[in-house]
C-alpha atoms as a PDB file:
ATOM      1  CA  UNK A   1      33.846 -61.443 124.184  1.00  0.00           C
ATOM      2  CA  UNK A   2      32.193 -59.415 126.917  1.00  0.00           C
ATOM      3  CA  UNK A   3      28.367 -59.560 127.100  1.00  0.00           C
ATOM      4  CA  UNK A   4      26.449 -56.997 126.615  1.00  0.00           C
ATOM      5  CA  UNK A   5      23.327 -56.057 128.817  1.00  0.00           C
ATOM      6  CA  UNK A   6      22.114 -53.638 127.379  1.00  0.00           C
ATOM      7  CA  UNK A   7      21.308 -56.008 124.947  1.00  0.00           C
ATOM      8  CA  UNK A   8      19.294 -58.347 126.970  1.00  0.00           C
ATOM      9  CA  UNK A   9      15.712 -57.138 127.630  1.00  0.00           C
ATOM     10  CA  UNK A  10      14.440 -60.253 128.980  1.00  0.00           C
ATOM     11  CA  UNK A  11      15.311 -62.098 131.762  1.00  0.00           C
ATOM     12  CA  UNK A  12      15.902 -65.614 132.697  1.00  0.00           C
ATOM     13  CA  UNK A  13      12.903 -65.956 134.501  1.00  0.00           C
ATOM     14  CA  UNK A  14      10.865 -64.353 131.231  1.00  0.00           C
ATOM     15  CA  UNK A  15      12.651 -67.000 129.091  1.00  0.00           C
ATOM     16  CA  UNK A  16      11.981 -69.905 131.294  1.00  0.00           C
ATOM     17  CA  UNK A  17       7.951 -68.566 131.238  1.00  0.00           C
ATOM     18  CA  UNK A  18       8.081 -68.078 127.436  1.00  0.00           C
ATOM     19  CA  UNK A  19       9.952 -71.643 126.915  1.00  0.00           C
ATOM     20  CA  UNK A  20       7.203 -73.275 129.228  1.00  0.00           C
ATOM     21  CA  UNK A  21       3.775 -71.281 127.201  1.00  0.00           C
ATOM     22  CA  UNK A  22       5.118 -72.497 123.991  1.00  0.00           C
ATOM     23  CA  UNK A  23       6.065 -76.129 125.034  1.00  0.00           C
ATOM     24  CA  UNK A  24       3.124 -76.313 126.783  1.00  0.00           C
ATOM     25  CA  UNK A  25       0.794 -75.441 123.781  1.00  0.00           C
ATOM     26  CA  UNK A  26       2.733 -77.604 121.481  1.00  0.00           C
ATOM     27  CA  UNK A  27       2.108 -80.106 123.577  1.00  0.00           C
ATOM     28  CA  UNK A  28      -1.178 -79.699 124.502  1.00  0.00           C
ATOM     29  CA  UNK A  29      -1.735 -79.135 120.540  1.00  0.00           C
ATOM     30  CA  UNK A  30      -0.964 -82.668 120.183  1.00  0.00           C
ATOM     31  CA  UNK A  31      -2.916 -84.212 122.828  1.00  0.00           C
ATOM     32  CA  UNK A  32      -6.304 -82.425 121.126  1.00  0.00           C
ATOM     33  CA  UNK A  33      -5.577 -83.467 117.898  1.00  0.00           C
ATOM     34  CA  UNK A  34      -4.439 -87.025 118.328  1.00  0.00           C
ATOM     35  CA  UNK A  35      -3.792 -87.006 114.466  1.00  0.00           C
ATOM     36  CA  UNK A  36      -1.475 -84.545 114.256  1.00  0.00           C
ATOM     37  CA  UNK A  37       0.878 -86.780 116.515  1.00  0.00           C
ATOM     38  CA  UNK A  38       0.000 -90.467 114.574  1.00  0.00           C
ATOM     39  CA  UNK A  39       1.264 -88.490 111.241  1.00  0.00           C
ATOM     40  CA  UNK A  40       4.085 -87.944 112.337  1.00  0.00           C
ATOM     41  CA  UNK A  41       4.167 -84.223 111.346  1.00  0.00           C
ATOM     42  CA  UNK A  42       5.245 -82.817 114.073  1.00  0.00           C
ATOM     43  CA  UNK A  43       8.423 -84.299 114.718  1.00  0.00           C
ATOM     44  CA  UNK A  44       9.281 -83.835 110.458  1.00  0.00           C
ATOM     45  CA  UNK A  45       8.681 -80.171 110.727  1.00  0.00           C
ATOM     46  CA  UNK A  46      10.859 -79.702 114.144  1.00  0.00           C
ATOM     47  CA  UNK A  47      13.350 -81.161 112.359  1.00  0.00           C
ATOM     48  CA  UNK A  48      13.658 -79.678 109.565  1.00  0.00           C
ATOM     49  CA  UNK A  49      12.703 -76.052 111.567  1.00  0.00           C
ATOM     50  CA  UNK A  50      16.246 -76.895 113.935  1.00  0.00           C
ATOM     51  CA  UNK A  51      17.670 -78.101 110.509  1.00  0.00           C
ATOM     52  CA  UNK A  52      17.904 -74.799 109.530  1.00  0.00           C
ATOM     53  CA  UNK A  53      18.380 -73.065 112.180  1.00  0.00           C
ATOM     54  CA  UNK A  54      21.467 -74.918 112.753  1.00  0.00           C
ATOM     55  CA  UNK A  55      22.998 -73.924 109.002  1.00  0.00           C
ATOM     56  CA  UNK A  56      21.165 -70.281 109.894  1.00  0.00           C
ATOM     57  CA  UNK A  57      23.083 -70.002 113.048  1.00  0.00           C
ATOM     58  CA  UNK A  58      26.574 -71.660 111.442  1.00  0.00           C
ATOM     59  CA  UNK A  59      26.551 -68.616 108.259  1.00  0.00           C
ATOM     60  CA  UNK A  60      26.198 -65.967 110.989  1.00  0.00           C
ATOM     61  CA  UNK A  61      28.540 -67.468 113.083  1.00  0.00           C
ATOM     62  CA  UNK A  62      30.924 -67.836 110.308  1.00  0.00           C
ATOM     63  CA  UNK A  63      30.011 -63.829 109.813  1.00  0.00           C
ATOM     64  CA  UNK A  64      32.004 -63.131 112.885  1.00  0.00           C
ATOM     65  CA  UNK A  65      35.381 -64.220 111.830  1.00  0.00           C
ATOM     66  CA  UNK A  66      37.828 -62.559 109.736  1.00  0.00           C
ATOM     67  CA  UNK A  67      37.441 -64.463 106.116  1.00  0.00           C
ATOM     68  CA  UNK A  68      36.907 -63.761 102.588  1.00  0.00           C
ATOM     69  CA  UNK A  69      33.362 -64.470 100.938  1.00  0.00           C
ATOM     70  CA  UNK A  70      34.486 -67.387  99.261  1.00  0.00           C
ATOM     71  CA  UNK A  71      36.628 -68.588 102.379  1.00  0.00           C
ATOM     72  CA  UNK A  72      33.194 -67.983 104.297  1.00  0.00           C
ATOM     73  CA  UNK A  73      31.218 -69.985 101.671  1.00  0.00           C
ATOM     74  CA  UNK A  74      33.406 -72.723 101.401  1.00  0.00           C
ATOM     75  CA  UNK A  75      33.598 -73.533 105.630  1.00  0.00           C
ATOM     76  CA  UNK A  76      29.504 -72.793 105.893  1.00  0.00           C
ATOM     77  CA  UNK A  77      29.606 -75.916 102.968  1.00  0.00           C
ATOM     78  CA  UNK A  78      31.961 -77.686 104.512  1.00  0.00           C
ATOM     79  CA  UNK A  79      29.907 -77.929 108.121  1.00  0.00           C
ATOM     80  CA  UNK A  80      26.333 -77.750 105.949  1.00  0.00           C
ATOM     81  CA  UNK A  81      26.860 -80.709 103.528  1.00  0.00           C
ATOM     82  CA  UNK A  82      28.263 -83.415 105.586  1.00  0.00           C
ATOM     83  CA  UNK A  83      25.421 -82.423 108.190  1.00  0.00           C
ATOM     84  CA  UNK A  84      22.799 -82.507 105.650  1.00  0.00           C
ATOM     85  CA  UNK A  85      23.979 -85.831 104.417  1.00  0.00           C
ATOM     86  CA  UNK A  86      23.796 -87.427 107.619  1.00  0.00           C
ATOM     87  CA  UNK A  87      20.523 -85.654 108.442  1.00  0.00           C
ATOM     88  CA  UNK A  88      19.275 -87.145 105.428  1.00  0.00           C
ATOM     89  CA  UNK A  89      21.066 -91.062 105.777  1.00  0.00           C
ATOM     90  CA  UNK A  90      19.520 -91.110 109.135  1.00  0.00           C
ATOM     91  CA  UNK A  91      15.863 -89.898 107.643  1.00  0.00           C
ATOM     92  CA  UNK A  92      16.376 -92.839 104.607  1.00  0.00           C
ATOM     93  CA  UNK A  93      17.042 -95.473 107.164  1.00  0.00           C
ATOM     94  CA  UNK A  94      14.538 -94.783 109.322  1.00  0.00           C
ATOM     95  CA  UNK A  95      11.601 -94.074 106.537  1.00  0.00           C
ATOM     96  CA  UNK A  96      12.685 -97.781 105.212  1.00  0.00           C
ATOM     97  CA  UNK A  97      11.733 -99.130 108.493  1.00  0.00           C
ATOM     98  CA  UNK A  98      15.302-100.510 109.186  1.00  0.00           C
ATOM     99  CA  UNK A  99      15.232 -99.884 112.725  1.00  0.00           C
ATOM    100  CA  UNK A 100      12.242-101.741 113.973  1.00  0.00           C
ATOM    101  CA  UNK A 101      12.645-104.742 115.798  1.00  0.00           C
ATOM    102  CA  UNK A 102      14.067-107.742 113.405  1.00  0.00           C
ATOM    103  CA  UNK A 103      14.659-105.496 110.385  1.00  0.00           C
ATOM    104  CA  UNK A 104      18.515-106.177 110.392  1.00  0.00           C
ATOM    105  CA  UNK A 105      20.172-109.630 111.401  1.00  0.00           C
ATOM    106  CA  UNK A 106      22.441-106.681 114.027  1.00  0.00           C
ATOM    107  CA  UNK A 107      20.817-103.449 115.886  1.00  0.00           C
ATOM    108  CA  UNK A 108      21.630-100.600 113.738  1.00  0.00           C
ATOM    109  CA  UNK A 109      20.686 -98.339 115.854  1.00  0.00           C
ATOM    110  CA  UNK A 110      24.030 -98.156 118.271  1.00  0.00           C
ATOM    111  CA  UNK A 111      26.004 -98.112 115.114  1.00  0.00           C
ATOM    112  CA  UNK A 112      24.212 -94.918 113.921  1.00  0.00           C
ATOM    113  CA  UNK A 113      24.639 -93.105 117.445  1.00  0.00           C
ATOM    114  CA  UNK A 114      28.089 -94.285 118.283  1.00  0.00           C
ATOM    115  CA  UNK A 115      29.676 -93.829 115.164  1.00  0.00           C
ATOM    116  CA  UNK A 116      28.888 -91.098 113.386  1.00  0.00           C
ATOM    117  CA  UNK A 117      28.837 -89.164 116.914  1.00  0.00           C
ATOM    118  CA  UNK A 118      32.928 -89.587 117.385  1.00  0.00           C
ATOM    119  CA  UNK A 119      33.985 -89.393 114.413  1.00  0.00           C
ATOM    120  CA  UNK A 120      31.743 -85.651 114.428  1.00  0.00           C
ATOM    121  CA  UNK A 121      32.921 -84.773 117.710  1.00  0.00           C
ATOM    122  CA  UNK A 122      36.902 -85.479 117.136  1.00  0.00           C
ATOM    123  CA  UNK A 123      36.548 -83.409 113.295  1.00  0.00           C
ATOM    124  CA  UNK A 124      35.148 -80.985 114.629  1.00  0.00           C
ATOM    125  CA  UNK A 125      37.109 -80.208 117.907  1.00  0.00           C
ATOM    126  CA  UNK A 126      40.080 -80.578 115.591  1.00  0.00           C
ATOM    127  CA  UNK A 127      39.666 -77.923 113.482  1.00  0.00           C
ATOM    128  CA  UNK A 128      41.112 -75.032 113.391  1.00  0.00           C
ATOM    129  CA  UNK A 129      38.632 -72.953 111.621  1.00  0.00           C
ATOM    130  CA  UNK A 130      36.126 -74.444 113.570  1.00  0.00           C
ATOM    131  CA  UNK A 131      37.990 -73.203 116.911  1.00  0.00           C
ATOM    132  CA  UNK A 132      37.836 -69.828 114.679  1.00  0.00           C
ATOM    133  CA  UNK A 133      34.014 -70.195 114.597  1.00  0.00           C
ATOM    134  CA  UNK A 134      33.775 -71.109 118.287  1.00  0.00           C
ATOM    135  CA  UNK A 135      36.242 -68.767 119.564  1.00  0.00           C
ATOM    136  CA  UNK A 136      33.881 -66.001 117.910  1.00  0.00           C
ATOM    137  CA  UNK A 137      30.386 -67.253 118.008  1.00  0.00           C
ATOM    138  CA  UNK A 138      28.548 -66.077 121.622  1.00  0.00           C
ATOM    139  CA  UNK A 139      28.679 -69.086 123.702  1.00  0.00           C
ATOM    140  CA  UNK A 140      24.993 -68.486 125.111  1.00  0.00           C
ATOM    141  CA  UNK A 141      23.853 -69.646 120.981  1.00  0.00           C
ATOM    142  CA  UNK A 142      24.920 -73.452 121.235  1.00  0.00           C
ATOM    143  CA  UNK A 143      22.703 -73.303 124.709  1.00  0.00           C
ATOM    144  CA  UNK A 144      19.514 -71.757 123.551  1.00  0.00           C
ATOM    145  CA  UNK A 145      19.524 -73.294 119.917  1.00  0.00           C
ATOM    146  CA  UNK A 146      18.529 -76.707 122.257  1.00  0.00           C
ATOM    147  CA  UNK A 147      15.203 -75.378 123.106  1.00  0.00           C
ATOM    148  CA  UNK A 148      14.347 -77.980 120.550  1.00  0.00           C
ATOM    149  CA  UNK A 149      15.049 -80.439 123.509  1.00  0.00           C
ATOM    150  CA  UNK A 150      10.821 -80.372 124.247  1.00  0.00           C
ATOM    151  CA  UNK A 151      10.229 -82.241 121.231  1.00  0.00           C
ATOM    152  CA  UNK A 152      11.126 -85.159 123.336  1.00  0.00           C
ATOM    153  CA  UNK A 153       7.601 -84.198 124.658  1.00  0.00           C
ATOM    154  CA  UNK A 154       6.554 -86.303 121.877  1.00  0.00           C
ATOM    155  CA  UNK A 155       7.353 -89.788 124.400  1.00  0.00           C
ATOM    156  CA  UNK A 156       4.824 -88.145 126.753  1.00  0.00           C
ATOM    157  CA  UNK A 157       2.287 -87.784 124.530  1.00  0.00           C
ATOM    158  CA  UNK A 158       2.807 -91.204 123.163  1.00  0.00           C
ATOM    159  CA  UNK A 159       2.565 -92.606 126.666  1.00  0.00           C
ATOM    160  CA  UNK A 160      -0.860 -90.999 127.243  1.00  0.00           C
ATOM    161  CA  UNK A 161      -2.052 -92.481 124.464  1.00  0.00           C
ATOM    162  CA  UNK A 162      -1.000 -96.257 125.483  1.00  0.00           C
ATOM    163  CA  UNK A 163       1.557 -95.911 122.010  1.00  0.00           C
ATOM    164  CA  UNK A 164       4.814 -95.899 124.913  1.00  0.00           C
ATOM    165  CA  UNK A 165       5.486 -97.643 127.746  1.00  0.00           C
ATOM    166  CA  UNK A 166       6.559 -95.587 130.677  1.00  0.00           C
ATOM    167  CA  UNK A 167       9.496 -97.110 131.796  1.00  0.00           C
ATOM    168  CA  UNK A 168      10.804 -95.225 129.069  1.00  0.00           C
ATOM    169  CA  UNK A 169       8.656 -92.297 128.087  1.00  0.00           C
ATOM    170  CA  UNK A 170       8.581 -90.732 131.494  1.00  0.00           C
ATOM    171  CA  UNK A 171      12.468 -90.450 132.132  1.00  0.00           C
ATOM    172  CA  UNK A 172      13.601 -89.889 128.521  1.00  0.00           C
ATOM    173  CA  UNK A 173      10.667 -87.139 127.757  1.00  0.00           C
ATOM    174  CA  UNK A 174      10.720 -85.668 131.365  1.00  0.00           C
ATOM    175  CA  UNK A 175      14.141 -85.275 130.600  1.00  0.00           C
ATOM    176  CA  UNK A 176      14.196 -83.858 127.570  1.00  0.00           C
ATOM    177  CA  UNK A 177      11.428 -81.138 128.667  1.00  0.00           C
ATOM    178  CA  UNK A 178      13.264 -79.858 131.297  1.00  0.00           C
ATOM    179  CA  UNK A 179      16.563 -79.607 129.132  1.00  0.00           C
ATOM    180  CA  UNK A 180      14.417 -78.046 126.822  1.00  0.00           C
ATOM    181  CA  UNK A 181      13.068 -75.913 129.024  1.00  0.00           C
ATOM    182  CA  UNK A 182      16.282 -74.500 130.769  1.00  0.00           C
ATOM    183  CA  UNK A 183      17.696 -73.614 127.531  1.00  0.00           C
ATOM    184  CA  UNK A 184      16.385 -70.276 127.279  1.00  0.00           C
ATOM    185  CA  UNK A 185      16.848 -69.256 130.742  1.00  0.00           C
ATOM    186  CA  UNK A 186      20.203 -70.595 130.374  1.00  0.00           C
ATOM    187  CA  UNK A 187      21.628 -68.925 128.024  1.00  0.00           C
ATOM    188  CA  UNK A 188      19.969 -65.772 128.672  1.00  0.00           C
ATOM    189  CA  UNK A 189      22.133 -65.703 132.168  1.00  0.00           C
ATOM    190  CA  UNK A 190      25.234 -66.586 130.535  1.00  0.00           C
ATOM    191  CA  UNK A 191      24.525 -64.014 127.874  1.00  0.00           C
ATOM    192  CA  UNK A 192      23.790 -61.243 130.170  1.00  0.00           C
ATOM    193  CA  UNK A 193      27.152 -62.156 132.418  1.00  0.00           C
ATOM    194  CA  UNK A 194      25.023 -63.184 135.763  1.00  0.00           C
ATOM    195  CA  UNK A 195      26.719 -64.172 138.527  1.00  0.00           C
ATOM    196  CA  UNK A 196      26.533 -68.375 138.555  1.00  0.00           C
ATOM    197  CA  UNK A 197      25.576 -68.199 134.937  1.00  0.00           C
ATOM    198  CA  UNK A 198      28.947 -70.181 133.627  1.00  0.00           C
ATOM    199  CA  UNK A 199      28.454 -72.808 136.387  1.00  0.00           C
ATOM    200  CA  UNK A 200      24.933 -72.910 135.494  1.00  0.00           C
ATOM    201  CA  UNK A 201      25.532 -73.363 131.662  1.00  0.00           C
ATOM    202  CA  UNK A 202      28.124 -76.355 132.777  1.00  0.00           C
ATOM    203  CA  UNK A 203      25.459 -77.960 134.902  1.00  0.00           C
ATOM    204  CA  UNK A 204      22.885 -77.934 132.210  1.00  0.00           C
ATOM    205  CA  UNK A 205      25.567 -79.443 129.431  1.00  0.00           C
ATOM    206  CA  UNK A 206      26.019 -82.375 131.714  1.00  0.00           C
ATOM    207  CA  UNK A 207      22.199 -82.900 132.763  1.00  0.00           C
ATOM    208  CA  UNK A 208      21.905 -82.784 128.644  1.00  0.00           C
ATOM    209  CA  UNK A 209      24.402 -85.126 128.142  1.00  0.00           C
ATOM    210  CA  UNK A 210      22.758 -87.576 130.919  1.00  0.00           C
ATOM    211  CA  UNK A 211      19.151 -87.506 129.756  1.00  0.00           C
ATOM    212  CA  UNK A 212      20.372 -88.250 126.407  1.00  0.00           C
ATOM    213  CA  UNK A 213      21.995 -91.086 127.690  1.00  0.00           C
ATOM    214  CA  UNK A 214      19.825 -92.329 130.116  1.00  0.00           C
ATOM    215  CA  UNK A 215      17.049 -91.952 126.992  1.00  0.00           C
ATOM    216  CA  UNK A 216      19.272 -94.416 124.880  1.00  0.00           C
ATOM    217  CA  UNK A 217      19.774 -97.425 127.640  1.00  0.00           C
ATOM    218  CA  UNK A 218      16.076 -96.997 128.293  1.00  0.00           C
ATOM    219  CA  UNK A 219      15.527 -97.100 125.045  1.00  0.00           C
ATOM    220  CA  UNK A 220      17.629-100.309 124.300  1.00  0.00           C
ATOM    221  CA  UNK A 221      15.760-102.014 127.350  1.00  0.00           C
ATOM    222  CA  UNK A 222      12.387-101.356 126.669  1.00  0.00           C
ATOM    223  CA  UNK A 223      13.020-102.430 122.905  1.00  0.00           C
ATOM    224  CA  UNK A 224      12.504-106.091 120.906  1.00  0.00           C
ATOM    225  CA  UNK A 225      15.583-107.629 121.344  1.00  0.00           C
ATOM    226  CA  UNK A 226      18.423-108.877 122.999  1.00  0.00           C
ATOM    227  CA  UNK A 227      18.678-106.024 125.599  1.00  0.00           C
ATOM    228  CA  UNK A 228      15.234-105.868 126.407  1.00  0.00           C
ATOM    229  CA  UNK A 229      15.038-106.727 130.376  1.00  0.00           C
ATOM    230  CA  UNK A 230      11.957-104.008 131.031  1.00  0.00           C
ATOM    231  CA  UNK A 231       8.291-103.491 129.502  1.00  0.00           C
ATOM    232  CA  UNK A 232       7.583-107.302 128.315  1.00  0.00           C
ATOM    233  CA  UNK A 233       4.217-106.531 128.586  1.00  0.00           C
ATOM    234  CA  UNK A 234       3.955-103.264 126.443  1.00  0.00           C
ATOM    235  CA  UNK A 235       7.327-103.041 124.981  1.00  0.00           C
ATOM    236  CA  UNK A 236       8.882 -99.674 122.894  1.00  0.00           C
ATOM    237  CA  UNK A 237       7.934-100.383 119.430  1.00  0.00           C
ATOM    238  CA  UNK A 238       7.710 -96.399 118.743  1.00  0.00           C
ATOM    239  CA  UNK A 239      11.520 -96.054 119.262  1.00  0.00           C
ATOM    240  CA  UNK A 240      11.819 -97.988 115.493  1.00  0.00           C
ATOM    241  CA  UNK A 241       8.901 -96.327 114.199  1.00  0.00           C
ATOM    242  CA  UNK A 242       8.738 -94.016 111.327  1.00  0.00           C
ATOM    243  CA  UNK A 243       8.841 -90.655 112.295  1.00  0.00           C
ATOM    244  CA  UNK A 244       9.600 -91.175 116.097  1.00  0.00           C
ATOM    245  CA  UNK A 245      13.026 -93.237 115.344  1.00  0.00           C
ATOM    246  CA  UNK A 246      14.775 -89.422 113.897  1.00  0.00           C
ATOM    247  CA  UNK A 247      15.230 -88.826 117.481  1.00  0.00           C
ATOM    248  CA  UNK A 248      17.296 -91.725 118.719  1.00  0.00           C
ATOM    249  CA  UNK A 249      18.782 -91.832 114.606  1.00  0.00           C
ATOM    250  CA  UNK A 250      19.746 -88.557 114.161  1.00  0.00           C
ATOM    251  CA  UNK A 251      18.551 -86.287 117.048  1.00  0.00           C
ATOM    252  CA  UNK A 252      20.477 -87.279 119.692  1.00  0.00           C
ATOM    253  CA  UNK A 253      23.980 -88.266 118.269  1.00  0.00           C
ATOM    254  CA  UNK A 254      23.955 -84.953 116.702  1.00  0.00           C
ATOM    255  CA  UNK A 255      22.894 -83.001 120.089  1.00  0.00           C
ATOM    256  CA  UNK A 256      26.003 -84.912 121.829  1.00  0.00           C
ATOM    257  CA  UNK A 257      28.270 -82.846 119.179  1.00  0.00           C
ATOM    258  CA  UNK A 258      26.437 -79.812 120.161  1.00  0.00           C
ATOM    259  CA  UNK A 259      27.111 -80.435 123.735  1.00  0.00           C
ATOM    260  CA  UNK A 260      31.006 -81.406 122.680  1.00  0.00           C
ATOM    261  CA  UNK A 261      30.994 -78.054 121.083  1.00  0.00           C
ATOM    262  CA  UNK A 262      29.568 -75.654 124.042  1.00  0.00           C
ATOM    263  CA  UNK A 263      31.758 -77.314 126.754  1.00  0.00           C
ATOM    264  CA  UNK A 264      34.564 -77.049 124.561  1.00  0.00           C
ATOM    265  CA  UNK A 265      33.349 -73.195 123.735  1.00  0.00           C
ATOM    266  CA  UNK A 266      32.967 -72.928 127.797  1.00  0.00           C
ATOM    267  CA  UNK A 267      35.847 -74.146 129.012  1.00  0.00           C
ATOM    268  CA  UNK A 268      38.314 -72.647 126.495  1.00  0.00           C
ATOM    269  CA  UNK A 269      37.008 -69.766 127.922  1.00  0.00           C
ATOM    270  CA  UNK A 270      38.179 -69.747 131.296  1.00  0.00           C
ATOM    271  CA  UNK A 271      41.862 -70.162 129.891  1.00  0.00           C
ATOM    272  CA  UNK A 272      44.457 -67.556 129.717  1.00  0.00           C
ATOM    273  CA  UNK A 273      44.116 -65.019 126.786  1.00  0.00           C
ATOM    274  CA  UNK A 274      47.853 -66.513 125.808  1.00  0.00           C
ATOM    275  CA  UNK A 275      46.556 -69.818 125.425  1.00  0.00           C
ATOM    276  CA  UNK A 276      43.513 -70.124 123.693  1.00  0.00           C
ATOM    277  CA  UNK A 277      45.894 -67.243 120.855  1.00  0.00           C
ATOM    278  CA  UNK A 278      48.383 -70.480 120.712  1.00  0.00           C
END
């Protein structure tokens, strides 16, 4: 699908600058009101806010291909429930404390990334309906919907306040702000057809895909346990913690899927017309 400028009134410059204003009073938000962070709050409504978004952005997606209503309903259920489900496994686990250090007799935590993350990532690129929704959804949505990367601001804040060490809060958050942050800009180029804009939306798939692992193996050695080889003096209880532990739970296997999905949206792309039709 060709992009339309005409339809792109900002640039990605403006979008970078709007990204970096809103992260940055989020943020700031939290370090003024040091209780708004303890609650918890603000990672259960970000959340929930890219919950929706994600089942919002799926029905219009789903708008864009030829089906009937009921055809329409039955793949935006089929993508919504099992999603929801695992949203809300993850959310049980975490509330009953079952990831802090000692809970279980094995980490559950690698299970709960690893797992549920393949078996996502080879349903979904096996679909054909799926390919349907990809083939006709605007690659530049996947990109931008990740703006919800800053909330990984939240290891920042936490490290300010003594709560993180920052062997792990500086890469993992630092990371996740600037993934955050490019987002926007991101997919407004690729939307608007710039020059350098695919390579550019490549490039910032694969820094994703880094900082989310580099955030994990920091994660498992900063942590209680038999990985731990950093932070002995002030090691990453958080990472367990109720509401915090979402991210590494559910948060980041299901952002690997949603980088599976854009470099498979990219790439397919760049094929012959003939091929991606077969």
């Amino acid at each position: 699908m060709a992009p339309n400028n005409k339809t792109i009134a900002i640039s990605p410059i403006g979008a970078f600058a709007g990204s970096a204003v809103a992260a940055g009073i989020w943020l700031a938000a939290l370090i003024a009101i040091p209780e708004l962070q303890r609650s918890g709050w603000s990672v259960i409504v970000a959340r929930v806010v890219v919950h929706l978004v994600l089942l919002s952005g799926t029905w219009a997606g789903l708008s864009r291909i030829s089906l009937t209503a009921s055809e329409r309903i039955a793949t935006w259920l089929a993508l919504a429930i099992p999603l929801t489900l695992w949203h809300g496994a993850a959310w049980a686990i975490v509330a009953d404390g079952l990831l802090r250090p000692g809970a279980t007799p094995i980490p559950l935590l690698p299970a709960m990334v690893i797992v549920p993350t393949a078996i996502a990532i080879t349903l979904v690129l096996r679909s054909r309906r799926i390919g349907m929704l990809l083939d006709a959804m605007p690659a530049h949505w996947l990109i931008g919907v990740q703006f919800y990367r800053v909330i990984g601001g939240v290891f920042l804040v936490n490290w300010l306040a003594g709560a993180t060490p920052g062997a792990f809060a500086l890469p993992a958050g630092i990371g996740d702000v600037i993934t955050g942050l490019m987002a926007l800009p991101t997919a407004v180029a690729l939307a608007s057809g710039r020059p350098g804009s695919f390579r550019a939306a490549l490039l910032w798939n694969f820094f994703g895909i880094a900082d989310l692992i580099v955030a994990l193996v920091l994660g498992a050695l900063t942590a209680p346990g038999p990985l731990q080889h950093l932070a002995f003096d002030h090691p990453n209880l958080t990472i367990g913690t109720y509401p915090t532990a979402i991210i590494p739970a559910f948060t980041v296997p299901s952002t690997f899927v949603l980088h599976a999905l854009s470099l498979r949206q990219l790439l397919r792309r760049t094929q012959p017309a003939a091929t991606v039709a077969a």
